[in-house]
Protein backbone atom coordinates (compact mmCIF):
# COMPACT_ATOMS: atom_id res chain seq x y z
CA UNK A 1 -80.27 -143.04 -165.89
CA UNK A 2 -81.43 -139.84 -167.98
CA UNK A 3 -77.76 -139.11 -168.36
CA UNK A 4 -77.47 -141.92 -171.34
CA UNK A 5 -80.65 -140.70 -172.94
CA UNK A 6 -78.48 -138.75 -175.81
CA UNK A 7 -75.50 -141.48 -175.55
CA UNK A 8 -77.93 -144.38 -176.12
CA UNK A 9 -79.91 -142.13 -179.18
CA UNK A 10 -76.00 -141.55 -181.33
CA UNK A 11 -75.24 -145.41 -180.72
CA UNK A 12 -78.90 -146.18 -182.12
CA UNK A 13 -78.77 -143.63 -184.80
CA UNK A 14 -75.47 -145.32 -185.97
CA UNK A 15 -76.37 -148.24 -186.06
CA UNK A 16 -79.81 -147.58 -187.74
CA UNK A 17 -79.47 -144.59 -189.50
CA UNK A 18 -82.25 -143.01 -188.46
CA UNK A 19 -82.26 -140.41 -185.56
CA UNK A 20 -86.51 -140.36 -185.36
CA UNK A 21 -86.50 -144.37 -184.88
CA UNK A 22 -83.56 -143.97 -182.33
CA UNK A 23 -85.41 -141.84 -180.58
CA UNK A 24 -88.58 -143.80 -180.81
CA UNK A 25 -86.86 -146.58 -179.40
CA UNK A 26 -84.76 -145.26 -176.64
CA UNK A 27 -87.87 -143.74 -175.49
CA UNK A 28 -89.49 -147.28 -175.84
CA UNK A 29 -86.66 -148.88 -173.63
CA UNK A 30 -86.97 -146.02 -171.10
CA UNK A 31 -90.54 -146.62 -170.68
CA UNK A 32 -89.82 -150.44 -170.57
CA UNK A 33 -87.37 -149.96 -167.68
CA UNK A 34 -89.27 -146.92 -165.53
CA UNK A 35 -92.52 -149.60 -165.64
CA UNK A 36 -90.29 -153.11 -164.53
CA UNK A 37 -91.94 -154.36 -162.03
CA UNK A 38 -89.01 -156.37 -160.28
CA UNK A 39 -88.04 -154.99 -156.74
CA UNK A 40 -84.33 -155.86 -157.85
CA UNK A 41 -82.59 -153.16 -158.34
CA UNK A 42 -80.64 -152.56 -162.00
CA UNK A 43 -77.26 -152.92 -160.79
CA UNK A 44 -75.59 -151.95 -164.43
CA UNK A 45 -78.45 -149.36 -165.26
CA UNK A 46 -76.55 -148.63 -168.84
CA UNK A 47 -75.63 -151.89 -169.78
CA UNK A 48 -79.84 -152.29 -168.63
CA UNK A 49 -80.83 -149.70 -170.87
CA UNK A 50 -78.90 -150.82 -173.98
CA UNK A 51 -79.61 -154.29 -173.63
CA UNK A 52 -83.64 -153.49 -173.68
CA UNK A 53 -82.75 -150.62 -176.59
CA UNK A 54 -81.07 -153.22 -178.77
CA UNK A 55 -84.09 -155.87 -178.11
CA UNK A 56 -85.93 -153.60 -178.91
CA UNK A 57 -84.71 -153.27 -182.51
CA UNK A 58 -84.21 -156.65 -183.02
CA UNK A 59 -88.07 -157.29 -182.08
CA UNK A 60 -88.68 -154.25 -184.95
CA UNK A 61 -86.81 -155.98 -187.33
CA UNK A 62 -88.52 -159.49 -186.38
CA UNK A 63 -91.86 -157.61 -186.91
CA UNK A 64 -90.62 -155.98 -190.00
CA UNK A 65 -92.21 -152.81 -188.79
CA UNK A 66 -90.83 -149.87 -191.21
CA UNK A 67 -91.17 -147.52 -188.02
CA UNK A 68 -89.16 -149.33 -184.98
CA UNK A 69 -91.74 -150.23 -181.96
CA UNK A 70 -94.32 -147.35 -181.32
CA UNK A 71 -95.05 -148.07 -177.90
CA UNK A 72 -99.22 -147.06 -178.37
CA UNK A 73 -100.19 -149.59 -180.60
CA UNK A 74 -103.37 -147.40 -181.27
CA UNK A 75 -101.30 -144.93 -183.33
CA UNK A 76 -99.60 -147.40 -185.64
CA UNK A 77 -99.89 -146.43 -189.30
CA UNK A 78 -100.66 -150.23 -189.79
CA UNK A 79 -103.77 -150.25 -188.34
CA UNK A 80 -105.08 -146.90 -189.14
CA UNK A 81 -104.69 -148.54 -192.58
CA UNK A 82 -105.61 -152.20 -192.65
CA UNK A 83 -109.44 -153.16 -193.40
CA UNK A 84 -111.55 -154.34 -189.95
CA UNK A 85 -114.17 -156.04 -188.97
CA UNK A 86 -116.65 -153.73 -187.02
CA UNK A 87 -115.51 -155.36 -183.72
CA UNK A 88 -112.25 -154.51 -184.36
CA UNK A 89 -112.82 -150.66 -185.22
CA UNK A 90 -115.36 -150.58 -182.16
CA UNK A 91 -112.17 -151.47 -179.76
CA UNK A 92 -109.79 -149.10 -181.51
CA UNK A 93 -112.24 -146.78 -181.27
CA UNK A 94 -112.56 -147.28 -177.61
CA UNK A 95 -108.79 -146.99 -177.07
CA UNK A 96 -108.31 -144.38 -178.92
CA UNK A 97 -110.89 -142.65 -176.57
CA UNK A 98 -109.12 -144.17 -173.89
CA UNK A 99 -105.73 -142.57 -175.29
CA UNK A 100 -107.36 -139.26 -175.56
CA UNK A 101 -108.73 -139.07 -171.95
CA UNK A 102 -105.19 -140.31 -170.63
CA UNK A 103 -103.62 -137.02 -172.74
CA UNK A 104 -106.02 -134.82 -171.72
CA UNK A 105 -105.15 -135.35 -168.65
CA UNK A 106 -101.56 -134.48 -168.63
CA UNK A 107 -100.04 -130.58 -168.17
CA UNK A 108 -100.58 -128.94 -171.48
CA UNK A 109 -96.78 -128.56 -172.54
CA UNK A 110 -95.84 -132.46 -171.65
CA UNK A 111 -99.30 -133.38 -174.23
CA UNK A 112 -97.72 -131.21 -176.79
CA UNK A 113 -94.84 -132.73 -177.08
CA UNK A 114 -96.07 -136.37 -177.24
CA UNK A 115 -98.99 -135.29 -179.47
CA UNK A 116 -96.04 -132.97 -182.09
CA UNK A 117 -93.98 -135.79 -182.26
CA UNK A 118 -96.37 -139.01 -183.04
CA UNK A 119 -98.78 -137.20 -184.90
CA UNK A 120 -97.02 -134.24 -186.73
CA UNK A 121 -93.37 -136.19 -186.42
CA UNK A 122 -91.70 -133.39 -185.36
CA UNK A 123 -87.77 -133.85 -184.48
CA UNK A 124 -86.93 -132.99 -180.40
CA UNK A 125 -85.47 -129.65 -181.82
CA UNK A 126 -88.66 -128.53 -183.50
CA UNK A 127 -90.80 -129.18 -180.87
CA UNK A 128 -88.36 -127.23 -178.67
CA UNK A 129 -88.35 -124.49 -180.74
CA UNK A 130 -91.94 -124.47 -181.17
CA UNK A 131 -92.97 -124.65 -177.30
CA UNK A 132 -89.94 -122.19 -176.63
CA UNK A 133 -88.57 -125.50 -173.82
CA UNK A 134 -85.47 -127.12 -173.84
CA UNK A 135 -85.13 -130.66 -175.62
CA UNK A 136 -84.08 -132.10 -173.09
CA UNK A 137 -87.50 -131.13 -171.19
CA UNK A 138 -89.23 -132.57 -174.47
CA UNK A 139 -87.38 -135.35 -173.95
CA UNK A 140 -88.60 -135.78 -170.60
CA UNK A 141 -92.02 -134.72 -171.71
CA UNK A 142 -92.65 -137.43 -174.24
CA UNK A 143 -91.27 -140.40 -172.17
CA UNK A 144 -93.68 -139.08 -169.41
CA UNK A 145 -96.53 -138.88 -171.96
CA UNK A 146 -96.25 -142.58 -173.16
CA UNK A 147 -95.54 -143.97 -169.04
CA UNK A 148 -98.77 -142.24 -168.46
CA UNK A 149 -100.82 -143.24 -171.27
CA UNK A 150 -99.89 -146.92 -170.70
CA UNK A 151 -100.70 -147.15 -167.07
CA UNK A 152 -103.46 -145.59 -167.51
CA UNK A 153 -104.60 -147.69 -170.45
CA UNK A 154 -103.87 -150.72 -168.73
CA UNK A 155 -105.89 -149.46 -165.71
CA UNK A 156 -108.97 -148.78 -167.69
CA UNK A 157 -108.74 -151.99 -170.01
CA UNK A 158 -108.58 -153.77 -166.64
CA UNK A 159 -112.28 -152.45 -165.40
């Protein structure tokens, strides 16, 4: 399936004109299909993938979200923004503690590139560059990041 990664990102990037958000959102749609929990197997895995990409955008453009489905909801500009009650900063505090713990617990270079490219917004071929990898192991790197995060954001959130 990693084979359409780049394929899926120049249809996206077309069609939105903007290679960050297709990024952003293939990523999304991997993460989306690595974590479906069906035991049926994706017979058409690239029809599969493009089908969840392009949901994906459509559910963006539903939500009118300027940036196209961040998959951590904790590190949407949004929020970061938007006036809270006390409750409400008290959880995001707590997940973004949780988010932090799940990071710090991945291999240094894989936390780089998640951390370079949602906080700093760094392209694939900067953070390449900058860690001296491949982009296709950032690639691999970031979608790792945000599995990992998830599940184990889910897992604490569920205790």
């Amino acid at each position: 399936m990693e084979n359409y990664y780049r394929e899926l990102v120049c249809f996206l990037n077309a069609k939105l004109g903007n290679r960050q958000v297709a990024e952003d959102v293939v990523h999304d749609a991997y993460v989306r299909v690595l974590e479906r929990s069906s035991e049926t197997p994706i017979e058409q895995p690239r029809a599969f993938l493009y089908r969840t990409a392009l949901n994906l955008v459509i559910d963006g453009h539903r939500r009118n979200a300027v940036r196209q489905a961040e998959p951590l909801d904790v590190l949407d500009s949004e929020e970061r923004f938007a006036p809270c009650s006390p409750h409400t900063s008290h959880d995001q505090g707590q997940r973004l503690e949780m988010l932090e713990r799940a990071l710090d617990e991945l291999p240094a270079a894989c936390r780089d590139s998640f951390l370079l490219r949602k906080l700093e917004g760094l392209s694939h071929v900067q953070i390449a560059e900058r860690l001296s990898i491949s982009r296709s192991l950032v690639e691999k790197h970031i979608v790792n990041a945000m599995k990992h995060c998830r599940v184990r954001m889910r897992e604490w959130e569920a205790h």
